[in-house]
C-alpha atoms as a PDB file:
ATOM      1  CA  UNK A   1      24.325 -26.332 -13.093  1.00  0.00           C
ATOM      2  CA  UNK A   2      26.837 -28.357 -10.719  1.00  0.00           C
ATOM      3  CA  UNK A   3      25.253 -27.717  -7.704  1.00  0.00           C
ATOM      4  CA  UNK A   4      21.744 -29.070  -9.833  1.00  0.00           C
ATOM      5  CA  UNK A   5      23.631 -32.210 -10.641  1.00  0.00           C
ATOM      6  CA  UNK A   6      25.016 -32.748  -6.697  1.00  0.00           C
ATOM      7  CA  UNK A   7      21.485 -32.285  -5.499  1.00  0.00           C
ATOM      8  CA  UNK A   8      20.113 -34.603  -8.047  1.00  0.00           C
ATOM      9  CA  UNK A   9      22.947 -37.266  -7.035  1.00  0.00           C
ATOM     10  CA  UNK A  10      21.795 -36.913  -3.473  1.00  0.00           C
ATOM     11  CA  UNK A  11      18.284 -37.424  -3.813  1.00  0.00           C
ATOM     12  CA  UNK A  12      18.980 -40.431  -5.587  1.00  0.00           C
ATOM     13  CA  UNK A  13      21.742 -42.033  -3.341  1.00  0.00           C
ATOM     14  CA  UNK A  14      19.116 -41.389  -0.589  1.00  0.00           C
ATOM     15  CA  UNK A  15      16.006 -42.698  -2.432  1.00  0.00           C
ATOM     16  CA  UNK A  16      18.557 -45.832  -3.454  1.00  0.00           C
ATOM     17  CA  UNK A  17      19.419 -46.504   0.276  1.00  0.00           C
ATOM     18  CA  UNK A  18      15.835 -46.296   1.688  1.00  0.00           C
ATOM     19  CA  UNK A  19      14.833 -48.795  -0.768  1.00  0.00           C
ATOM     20  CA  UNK A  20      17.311 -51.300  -0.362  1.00  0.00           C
ATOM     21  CA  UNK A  21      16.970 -50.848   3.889  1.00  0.00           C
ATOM     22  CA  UNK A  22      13.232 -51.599   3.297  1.00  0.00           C
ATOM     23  CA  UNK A  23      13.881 -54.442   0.556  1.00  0.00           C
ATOM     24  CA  UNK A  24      16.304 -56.037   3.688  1.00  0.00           C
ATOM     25  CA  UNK A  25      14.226 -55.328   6.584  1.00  0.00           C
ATOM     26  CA  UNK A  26      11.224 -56.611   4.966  1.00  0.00           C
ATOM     27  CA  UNK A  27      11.501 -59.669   3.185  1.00  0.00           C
ATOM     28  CA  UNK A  28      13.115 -61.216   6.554  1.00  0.00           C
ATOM     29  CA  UNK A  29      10.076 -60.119   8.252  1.00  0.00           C
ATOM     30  CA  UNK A  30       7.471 -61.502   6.225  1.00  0.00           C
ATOM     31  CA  UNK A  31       9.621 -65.034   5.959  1.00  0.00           C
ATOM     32  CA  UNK A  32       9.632 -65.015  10.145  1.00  0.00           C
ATOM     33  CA  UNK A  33       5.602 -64.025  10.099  1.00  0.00           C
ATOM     34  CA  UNK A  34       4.900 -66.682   7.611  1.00  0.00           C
ATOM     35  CA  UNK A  35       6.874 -69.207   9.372  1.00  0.00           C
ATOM     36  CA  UNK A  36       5.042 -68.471  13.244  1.00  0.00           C
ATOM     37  CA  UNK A  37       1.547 -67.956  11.158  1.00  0.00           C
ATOM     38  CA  UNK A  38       2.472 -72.081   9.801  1.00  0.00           C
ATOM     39  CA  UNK A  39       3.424 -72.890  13.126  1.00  0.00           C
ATOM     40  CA  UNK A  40       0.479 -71.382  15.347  1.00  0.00           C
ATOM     41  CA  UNK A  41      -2.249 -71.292  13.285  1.00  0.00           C
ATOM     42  CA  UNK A  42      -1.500 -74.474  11.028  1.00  0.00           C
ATOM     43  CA  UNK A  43      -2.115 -71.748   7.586  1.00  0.00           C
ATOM     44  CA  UNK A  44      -0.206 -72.934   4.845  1.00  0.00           C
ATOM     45  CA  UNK A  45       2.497 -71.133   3.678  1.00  0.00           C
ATOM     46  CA  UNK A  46       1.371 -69.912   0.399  1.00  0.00           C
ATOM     47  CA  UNK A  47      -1.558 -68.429   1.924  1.00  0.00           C
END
């Protein structure tokens, strides 16, 4: 049962981290693409 629990903690911590390294790599992203797209191309923000 402990070694369940451990490997159930893992998976979690590891599904928790991915998440939060893709929520921080990618909203900076799409802000910079949005941004050169306004820039560029003259397409609005929003769009």
């Amino acid at each position: 049962m402990n070694i369940f629990v451990i490997a159930v903690a893992i998976v979690g911590s590891l599904m928790g981290i991915i998440t939060t390294v893709y929520l921080c790599v990618s909203l900076p992203a799409i802000i910079i693409w949005k941004i050169y797209r306004k820039v560029r191309f003259q397409i609005p923000l929003t769009k």
